[in-house]
C-alpha atoms as a PDB file:
ATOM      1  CA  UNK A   1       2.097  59.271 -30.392  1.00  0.00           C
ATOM      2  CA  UNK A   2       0.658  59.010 -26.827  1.00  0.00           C
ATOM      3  CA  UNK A   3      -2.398  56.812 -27.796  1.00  0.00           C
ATOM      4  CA  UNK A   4       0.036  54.609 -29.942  1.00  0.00           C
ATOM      5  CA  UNK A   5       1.957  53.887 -27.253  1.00  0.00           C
ATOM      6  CA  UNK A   6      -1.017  53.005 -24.997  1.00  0.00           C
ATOM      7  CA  UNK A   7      -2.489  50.569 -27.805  1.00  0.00           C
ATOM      8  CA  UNK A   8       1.247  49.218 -27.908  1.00  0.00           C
ATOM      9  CA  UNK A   9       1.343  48.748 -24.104  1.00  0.00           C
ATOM     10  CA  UNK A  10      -2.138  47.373 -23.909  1.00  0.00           C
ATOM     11  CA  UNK A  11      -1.223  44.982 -26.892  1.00  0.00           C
ATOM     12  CA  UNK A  12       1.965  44.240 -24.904  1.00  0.00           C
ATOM     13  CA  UNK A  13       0.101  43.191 -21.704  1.00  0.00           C
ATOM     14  CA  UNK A  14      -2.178  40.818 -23.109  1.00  0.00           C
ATOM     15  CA  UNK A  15       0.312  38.988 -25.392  1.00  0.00           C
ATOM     16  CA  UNK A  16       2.178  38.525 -22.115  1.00  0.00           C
ATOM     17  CA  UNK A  17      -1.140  37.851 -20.412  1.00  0.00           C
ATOM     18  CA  UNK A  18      -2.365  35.053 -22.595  1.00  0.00           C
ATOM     19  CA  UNK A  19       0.723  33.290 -22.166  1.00  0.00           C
ATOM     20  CA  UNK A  20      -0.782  31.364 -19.251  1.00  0.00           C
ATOM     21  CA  UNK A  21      -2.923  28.049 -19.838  1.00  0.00           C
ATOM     22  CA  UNK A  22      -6.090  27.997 -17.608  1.00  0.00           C
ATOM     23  CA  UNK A  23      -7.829  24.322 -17.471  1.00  0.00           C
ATOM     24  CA  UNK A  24     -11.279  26.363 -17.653  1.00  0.00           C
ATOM     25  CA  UNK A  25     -11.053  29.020 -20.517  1.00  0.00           C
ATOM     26  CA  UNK A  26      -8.803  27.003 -22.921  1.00  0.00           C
ATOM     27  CA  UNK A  27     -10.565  23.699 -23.468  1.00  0.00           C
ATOM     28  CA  UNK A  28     -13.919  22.976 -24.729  1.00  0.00           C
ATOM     29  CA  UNK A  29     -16.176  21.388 -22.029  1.00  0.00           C
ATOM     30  CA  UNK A  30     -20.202  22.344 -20.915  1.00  0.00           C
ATOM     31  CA  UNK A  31     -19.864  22.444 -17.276  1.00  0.00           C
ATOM     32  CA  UNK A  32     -16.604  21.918 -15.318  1.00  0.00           C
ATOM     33  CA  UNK A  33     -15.561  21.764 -11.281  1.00  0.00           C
ATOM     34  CA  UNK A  34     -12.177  22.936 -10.371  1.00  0.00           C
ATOM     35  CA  UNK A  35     -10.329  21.760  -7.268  1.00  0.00           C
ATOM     36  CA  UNK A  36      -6.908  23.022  -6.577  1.00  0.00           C
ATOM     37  CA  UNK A  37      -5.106  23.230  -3.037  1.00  0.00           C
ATOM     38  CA  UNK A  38      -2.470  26.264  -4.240  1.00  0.00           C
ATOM     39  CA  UNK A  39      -6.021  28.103  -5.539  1.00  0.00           C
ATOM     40  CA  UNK A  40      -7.033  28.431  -1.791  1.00  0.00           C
ATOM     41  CA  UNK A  41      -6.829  31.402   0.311  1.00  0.00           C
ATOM     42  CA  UNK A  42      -8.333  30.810   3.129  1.00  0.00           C
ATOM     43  CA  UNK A  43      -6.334  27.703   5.136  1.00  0.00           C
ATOM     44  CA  UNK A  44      -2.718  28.160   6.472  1.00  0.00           C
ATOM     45  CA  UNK A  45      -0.665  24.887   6.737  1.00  0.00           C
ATOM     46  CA  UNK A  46      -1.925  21.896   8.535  1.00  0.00           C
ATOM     47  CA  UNK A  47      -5.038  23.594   9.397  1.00  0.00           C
ATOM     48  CA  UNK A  48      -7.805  21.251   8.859  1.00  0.00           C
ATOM     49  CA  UNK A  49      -9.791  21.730   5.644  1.00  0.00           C
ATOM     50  CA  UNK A  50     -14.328  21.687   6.290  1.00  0.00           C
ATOM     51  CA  UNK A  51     -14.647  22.645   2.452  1.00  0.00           C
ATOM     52  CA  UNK A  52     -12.872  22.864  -1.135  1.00  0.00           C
ATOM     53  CA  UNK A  53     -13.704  25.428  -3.721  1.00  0.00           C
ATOM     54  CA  UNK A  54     -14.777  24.890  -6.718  1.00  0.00           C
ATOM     55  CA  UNK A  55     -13.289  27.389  -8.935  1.00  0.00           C
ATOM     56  CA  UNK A  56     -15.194  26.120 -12.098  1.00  0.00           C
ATOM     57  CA  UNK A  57     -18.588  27.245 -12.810  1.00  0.00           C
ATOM     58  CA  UNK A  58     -21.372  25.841 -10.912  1.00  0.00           C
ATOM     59  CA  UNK A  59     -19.545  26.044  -7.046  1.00  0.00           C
ATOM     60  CA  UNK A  60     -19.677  22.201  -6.388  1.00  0.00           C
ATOM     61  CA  UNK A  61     -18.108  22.733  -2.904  1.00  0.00           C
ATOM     62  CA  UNK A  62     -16.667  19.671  -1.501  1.00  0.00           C
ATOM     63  CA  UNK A  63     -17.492  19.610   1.977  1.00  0.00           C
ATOM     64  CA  UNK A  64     -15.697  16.716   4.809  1.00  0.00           C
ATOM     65  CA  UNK A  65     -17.588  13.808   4.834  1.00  0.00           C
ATOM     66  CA  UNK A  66     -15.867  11.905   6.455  1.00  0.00           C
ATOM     67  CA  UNK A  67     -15.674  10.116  10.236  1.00  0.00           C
ATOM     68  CA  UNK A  68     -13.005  12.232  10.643  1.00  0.00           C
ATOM     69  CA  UNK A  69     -12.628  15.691   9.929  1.00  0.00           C
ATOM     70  CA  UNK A  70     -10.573  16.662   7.005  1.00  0.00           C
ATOM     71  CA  UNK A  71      -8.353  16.610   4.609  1.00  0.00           C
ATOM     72  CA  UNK A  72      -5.589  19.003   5.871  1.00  0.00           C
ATOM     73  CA  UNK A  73      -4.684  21.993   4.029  1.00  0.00           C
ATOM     74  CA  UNK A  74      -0.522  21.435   3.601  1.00  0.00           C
ATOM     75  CA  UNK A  75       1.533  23.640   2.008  1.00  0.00           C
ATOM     76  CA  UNK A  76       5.388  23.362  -0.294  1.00  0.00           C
ATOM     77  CA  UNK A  77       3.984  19.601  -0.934  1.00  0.00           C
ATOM     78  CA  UNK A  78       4.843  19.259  -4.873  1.00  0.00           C
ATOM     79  CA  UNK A  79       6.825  21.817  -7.122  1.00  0.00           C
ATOM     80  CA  UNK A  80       6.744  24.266  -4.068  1.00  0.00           C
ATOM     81  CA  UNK A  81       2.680  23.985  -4.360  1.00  0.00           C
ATOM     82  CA  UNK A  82       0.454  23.291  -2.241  1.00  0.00           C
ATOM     83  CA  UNK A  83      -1.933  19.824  -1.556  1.00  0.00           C
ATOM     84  CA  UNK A  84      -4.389  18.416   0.468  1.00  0.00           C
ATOM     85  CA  UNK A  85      -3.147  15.772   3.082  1.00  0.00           C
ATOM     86  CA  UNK A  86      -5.479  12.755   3.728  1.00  0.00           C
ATOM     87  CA  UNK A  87      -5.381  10.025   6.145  1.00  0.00           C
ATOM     88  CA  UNK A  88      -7.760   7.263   7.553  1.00  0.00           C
ATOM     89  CA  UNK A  89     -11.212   8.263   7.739  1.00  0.00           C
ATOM     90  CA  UNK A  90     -11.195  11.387   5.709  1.00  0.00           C
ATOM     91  CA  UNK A  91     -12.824  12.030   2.659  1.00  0.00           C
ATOM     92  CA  UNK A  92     -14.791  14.842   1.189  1.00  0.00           C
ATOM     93  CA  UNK A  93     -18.757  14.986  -0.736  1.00  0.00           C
ATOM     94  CA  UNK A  94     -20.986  16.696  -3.457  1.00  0.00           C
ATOM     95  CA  UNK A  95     -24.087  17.341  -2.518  1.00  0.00           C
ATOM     96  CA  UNK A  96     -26.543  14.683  -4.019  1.00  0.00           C
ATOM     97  CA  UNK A  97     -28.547  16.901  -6.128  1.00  0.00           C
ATOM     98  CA  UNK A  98     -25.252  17.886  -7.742  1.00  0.00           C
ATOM     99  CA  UNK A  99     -24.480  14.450  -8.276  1.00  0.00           C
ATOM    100  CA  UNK A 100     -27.269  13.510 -10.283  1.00  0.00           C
ATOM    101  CA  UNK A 101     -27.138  16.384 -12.334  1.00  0.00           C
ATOM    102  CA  UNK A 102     -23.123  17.061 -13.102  1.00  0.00           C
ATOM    103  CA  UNK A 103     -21.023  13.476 -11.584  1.00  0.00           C
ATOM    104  CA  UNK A 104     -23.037  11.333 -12.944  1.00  0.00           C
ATOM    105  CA  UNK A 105     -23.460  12.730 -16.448  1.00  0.00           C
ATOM    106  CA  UNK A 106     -23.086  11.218 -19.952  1.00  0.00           C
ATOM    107  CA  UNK A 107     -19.517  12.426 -21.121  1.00  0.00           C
ATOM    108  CA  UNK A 108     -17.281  13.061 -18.850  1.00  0.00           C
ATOM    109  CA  UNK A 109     -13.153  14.179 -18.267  1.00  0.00           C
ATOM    110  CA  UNK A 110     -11.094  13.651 -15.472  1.00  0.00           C
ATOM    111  CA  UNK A 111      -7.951  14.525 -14.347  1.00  0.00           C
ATOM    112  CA  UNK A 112      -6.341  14.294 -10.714  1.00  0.00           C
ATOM    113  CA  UNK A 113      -2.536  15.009  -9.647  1.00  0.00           C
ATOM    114  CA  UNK A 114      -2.225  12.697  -6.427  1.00  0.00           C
ATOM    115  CA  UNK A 115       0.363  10.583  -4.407  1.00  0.00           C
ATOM    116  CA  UNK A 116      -1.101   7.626  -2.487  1.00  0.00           C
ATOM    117  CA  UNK A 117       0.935   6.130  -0.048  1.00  0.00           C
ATOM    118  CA  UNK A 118      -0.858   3.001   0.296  1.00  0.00           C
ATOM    119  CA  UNK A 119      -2.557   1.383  -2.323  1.00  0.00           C
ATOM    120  CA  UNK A 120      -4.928  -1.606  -1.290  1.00  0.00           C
ATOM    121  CA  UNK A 121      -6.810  -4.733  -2.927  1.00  0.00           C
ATOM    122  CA  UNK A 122     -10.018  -2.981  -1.504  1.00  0.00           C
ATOM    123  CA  UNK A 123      -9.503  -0.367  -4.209  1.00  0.00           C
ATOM    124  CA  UNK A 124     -13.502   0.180  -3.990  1.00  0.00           C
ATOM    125  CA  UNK A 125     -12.758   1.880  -0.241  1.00  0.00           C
ATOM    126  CA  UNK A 126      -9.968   3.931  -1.004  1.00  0.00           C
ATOM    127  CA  UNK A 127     -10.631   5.141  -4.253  1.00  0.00           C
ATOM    128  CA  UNK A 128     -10.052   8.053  -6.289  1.00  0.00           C
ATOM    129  CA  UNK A 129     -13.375   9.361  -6.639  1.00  0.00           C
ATOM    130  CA  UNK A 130     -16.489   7.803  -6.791  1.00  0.00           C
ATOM    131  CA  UNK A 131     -20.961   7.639  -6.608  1.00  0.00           C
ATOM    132  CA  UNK A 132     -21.598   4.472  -5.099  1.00  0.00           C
ATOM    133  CA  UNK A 133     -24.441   3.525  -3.282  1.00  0.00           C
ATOM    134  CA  UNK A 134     -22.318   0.425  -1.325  1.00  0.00           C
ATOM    135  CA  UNK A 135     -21.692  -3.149  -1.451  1.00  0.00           C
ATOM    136  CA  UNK A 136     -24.193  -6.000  -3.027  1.00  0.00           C
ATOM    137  CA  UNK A 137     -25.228  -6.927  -6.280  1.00  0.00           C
ATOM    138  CA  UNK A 138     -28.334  -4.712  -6.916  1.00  0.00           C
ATOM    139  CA  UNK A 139     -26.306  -1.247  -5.689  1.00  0.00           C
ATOM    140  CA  UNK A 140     -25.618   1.423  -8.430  1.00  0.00           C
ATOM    141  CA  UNK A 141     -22.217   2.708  -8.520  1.00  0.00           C
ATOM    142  CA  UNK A 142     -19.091   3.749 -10.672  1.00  0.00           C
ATOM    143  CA  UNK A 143     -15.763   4.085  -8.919  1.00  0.00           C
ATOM    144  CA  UNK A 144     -11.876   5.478 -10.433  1.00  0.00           C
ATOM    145  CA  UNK A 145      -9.331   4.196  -8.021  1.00  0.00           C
ATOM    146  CA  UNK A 146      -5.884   2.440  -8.079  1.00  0.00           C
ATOM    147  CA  UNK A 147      -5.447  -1.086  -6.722  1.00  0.00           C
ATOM    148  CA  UNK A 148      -2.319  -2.462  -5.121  1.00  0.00           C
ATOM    149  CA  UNK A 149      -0.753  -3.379  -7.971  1.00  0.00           C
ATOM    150  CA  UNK A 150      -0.740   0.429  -9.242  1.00  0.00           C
ATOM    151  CA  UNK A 151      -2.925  -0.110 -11.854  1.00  0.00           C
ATOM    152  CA  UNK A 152      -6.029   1.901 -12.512  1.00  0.00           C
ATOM    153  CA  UNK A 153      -9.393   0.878 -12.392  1.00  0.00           C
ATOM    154  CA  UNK A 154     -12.745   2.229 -13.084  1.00  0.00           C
ATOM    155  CA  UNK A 155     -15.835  -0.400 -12.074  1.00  0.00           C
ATOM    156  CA  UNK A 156     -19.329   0.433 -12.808  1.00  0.00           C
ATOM    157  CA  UNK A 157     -22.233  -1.653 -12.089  1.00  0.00           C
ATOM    158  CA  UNK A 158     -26.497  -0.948 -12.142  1.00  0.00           C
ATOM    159  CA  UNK A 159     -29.013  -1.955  -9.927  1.00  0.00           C
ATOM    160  CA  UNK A 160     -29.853  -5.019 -11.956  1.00  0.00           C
ATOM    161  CA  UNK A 161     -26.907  -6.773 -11.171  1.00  0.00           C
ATOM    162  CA  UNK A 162     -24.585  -5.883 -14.625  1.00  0.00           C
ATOM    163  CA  UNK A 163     -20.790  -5.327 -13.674  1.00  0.00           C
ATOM    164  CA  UNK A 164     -18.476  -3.853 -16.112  1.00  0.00           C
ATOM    165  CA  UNK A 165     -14.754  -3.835 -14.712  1.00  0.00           C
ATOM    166  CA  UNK A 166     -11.830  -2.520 -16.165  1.00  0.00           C
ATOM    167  CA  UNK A 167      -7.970  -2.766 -14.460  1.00  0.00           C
ATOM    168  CA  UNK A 168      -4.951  -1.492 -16.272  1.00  0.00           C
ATOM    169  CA  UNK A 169      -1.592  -3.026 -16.178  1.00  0.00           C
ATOM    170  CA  UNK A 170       0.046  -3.042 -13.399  1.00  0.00           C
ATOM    171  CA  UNK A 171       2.547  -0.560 -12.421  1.00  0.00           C
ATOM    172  CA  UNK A 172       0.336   2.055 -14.740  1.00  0.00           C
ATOM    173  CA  UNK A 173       1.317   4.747 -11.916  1.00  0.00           C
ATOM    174  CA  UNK A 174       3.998   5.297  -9.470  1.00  0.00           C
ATOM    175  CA  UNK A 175       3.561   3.845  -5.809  1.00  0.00           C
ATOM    176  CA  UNK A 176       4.175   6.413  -3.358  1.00  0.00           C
ATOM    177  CA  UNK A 177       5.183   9.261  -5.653  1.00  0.00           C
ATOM    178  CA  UNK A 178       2.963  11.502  -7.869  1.00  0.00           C
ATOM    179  CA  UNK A 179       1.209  11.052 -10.409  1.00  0.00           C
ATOM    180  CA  UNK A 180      -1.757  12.118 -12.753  1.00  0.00           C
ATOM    181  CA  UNK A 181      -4.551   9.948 -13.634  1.00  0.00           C
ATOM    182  CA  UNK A 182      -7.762  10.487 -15.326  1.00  0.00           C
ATOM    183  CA  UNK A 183     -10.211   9.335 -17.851  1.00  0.00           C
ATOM    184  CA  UNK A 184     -12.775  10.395 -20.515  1.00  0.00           C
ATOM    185  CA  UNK A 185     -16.312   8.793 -20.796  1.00  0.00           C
ATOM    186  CA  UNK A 186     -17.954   9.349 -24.354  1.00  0.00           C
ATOM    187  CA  UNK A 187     -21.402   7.809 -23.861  1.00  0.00           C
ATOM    188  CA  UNK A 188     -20.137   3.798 -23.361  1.00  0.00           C
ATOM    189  CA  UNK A 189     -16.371   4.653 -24.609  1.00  0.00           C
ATOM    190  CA  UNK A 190     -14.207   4.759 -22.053  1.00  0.00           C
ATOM    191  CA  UNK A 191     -10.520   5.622 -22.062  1.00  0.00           C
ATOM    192  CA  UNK A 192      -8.050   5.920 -18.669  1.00  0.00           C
ATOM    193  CA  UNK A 193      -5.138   6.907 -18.874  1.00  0.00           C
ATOM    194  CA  UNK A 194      -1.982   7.475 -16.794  1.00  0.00           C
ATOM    195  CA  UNK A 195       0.834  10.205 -16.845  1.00  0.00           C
ATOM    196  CA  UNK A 196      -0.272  10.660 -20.739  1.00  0.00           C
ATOM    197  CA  UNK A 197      -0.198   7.028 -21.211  1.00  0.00           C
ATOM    198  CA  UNK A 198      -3.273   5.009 -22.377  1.00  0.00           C
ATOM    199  CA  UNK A 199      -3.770   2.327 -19.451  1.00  0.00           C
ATOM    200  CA  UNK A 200      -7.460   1.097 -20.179  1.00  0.00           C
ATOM    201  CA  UNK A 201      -8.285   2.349 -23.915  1.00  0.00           C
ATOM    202  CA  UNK A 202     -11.066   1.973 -26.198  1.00  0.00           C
ATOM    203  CA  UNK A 203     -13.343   0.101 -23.781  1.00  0.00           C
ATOM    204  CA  UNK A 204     -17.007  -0.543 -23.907  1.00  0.00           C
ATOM    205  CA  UNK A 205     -18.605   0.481 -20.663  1.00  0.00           C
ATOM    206  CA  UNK A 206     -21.994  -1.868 -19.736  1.00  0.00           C
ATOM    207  CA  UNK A 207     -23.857  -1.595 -16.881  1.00  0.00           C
ATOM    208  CA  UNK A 208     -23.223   1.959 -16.082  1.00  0.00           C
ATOM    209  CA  UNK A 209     -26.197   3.155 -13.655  1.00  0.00           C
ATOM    210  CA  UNK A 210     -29.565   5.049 -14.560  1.00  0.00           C
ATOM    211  CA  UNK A 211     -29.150   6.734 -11.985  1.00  0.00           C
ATOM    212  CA  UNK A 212     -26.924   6.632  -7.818  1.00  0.00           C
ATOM    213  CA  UNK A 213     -28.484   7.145  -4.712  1.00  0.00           C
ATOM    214  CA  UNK A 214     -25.247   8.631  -3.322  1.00  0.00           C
ATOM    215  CA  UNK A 215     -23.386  11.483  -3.167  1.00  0.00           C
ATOM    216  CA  UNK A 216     -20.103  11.579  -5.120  1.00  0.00           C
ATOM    217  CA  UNK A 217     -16.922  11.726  -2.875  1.00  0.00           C
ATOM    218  CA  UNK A 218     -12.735  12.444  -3.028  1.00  0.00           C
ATOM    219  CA  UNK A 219     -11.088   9.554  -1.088  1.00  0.00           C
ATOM    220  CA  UNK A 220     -13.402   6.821  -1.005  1.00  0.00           C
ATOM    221  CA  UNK A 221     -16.077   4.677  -2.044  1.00  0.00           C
ATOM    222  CA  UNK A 222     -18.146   2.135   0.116  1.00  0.00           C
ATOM    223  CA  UNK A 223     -16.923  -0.519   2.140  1.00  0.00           C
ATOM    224  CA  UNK A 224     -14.579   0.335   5.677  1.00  0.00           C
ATOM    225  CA  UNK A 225     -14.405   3.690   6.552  1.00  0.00           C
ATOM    226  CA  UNK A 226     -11.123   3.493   8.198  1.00  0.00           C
ATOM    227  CA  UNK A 227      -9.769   1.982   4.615  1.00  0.00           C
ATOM    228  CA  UNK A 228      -9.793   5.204   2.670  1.00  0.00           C
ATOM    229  CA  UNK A 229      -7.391   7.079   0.686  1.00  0.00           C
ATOM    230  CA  UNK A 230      -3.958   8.442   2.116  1.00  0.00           C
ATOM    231  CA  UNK A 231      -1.711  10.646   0.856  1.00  0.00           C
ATOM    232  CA  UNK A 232      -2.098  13.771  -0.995  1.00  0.00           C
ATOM    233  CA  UNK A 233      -4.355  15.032  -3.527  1.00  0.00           C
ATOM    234  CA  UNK A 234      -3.316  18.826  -5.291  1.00  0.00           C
ATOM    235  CA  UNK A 235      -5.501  18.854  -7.671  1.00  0.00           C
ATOM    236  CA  UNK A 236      -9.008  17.506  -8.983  1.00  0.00           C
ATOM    237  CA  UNK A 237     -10.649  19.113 -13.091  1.00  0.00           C
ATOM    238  CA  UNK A 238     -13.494  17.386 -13.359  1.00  0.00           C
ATOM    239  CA  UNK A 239     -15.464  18.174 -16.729  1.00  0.00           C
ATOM    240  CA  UNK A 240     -18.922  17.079 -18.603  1.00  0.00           C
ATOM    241  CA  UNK A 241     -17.362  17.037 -22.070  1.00  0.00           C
ATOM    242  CA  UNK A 242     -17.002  14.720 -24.640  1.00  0.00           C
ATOM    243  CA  UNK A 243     -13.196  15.605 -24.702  1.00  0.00           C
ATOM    244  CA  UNK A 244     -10.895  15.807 -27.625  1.00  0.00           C
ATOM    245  CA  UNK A 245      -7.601  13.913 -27.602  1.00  0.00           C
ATOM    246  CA  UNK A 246      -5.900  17.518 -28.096  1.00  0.00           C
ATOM    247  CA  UNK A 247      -7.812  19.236 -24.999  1.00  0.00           C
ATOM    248  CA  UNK A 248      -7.281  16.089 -22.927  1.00  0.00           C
ATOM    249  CA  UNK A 249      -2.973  16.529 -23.746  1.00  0.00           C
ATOM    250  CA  UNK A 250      -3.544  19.810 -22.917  1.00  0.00           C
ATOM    251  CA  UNK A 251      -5.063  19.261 -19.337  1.00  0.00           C
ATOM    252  CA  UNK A 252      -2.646  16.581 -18.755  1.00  0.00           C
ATOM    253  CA  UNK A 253       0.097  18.748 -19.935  1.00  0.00           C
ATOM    254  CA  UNK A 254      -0.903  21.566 -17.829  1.00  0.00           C
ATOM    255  CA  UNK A 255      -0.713  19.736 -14.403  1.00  0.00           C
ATOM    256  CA  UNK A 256       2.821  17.482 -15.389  1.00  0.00           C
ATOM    257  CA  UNK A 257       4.211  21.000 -16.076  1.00  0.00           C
ATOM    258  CA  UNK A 258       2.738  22.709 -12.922  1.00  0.00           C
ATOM    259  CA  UNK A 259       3.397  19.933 -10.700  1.00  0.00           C
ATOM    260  CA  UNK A 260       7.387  19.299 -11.955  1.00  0.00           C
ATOM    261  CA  UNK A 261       6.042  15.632 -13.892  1.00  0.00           C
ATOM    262  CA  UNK A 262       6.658  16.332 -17.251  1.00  0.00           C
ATOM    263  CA  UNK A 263       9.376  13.766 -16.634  1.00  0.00           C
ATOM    264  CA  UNK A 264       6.934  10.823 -16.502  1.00  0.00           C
ATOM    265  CA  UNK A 265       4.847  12.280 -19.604  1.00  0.00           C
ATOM    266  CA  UNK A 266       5.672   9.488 -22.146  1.00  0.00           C
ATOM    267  CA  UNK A 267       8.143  10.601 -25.013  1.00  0.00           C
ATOM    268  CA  UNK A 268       5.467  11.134 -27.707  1.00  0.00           C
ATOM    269  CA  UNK A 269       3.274  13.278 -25.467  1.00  0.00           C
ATOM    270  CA  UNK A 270       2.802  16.582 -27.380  1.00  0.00           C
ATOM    271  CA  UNK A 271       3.995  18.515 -23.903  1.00  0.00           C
ATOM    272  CA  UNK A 272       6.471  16.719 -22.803  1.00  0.00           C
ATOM    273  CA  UNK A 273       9.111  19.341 -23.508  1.00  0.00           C
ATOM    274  CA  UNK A 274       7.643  22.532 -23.032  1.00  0.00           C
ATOM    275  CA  UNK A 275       3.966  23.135 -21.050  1.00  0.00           C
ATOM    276  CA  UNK A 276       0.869  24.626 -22.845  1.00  0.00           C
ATOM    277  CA  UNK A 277       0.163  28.079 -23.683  1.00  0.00           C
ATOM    278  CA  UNK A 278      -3.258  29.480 -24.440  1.00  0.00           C
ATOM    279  CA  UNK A 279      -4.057  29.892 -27.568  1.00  0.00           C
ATOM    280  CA  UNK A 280      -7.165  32.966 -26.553  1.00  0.00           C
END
């Protein structure tokens, strides 16, 4: 009866413990980098942040790069979570090995929960995320970003001069409030979407770079250093996967839910009305 009653308790545990959807262990990906403010242990609020974990499996630090120091580690931002706080001048790197090897790969995911406060028409300098080796027609680069129209874009062009440029419509995300963005790159498929919503779908990526002599960076691209993102970012999945429309819900479902958006999830969204579970 005693050793029943452990099994039953055991059993009982991890029922209740599986319950929880993790972005790493319940999605199909080969490599992933993890970036989440409320994951860090380390920073009290407004203390100035010199590097971000990576919680995913290769420890792709992001370290300041910036020409000022920062982001700042803020806490009760979103949903009672935390976020990073950027302003002019901040931004944070990969290393450029890592780059090369992971950022720049053939498939990739994203997925970021941000608010910027100040969308521009020189998207390029405060972007999303980007490896871009600057300005001129023979530079290698590809850039996710939001112009001031809040519409998404993702640019990539090669060092031979090919451009390949896609803008969704406007409005595609909330000015000045929160949102979650992201895209999937199968190959020369591209799809972005925004809060669940397709925004640039289907498209046929050209130009997209043999390789970038640049390090990838959070919060801007190339251009004015003073012109870079501002606002907050909470959280950053980045994943080399060709990813599934189901895993890519579930990711997207995973930060509406944690973040309180589930709200701007559009209506047919599979987790629009209750979050993901994991299914290990």
């Amino acid at each position: 009866m005693i050793q029943k009653a452990i099994i039953g308790s055991l059993i009982a545990k991890s029922t209740t413990a599986t319950q929880s959807f993790n972005p790493l262990l319940d999605v199909s990906y080969y490599s992933a980098s993890w970036w989440s403010a409320d994951k860090e242990t380390i920073y009290s609020d407004t203390n100035g942040v010199g590097a971000i974990t990576d919680w995913g499996s290769n420890n792709r630090t992001l370290f300041s790069g910036g020409t000022t120091a920062g982001p700042f580690y803020r806490t009760n931002v979103v949903n009672s979570k935390q976020a990073f706080a950027y302003s002019a001048s901040i931004w944070v790197t990969a290393s450029l090995s890592q780059t090369d090897v992971f950022f720049r790969s053939n498939n990739q995911a994203v997925f970021i929960a941000f608010l910027e406060t100040a969308p521009s028409a020189n998207w390029w300098e405060k972007a999303l995320m980007g490896c871009d080796e600057g300005g001129g027609a023979t530079k290698n680069k590809w850039i996710f970003s939001i112009d001031n129209n809040n519409a998404t874009v993702w640019h990539c062009q090669n060092s031979v001069g090919t451009n390949c440029q896609f803008n969704g419509g406007t409005n595609s995300v909330s000015g000045s409030a929160w949102n979650i963005a992201g895209f999937t790159k199968d190959g020369t498929t591209l799809n972005v979407y925004a809060n669940g919503s397709g925004s640039s779908v289907n498209k046929t990526i050209t130009g997209y770079p043999t390789t970038i002599a640049s390090p990838y960076r959070v919060g801007f691209s190339e251009g004015t250093t003073t012109n870079t993102f501002t606002g907050y970012i909470a959280e950053v999945l980045f994943y080399s996967a060709s990813m599934s429309t189901s895993d890519r819900q579930k990711v997207e479902g995973y930060l509406a839910w944690k973040y309180g958006l589930q709200s701007k999830l559009i209506g047919s969204h599979p987790y629009k009305n209750a979050a993901p579970v994991s299914t290990r």
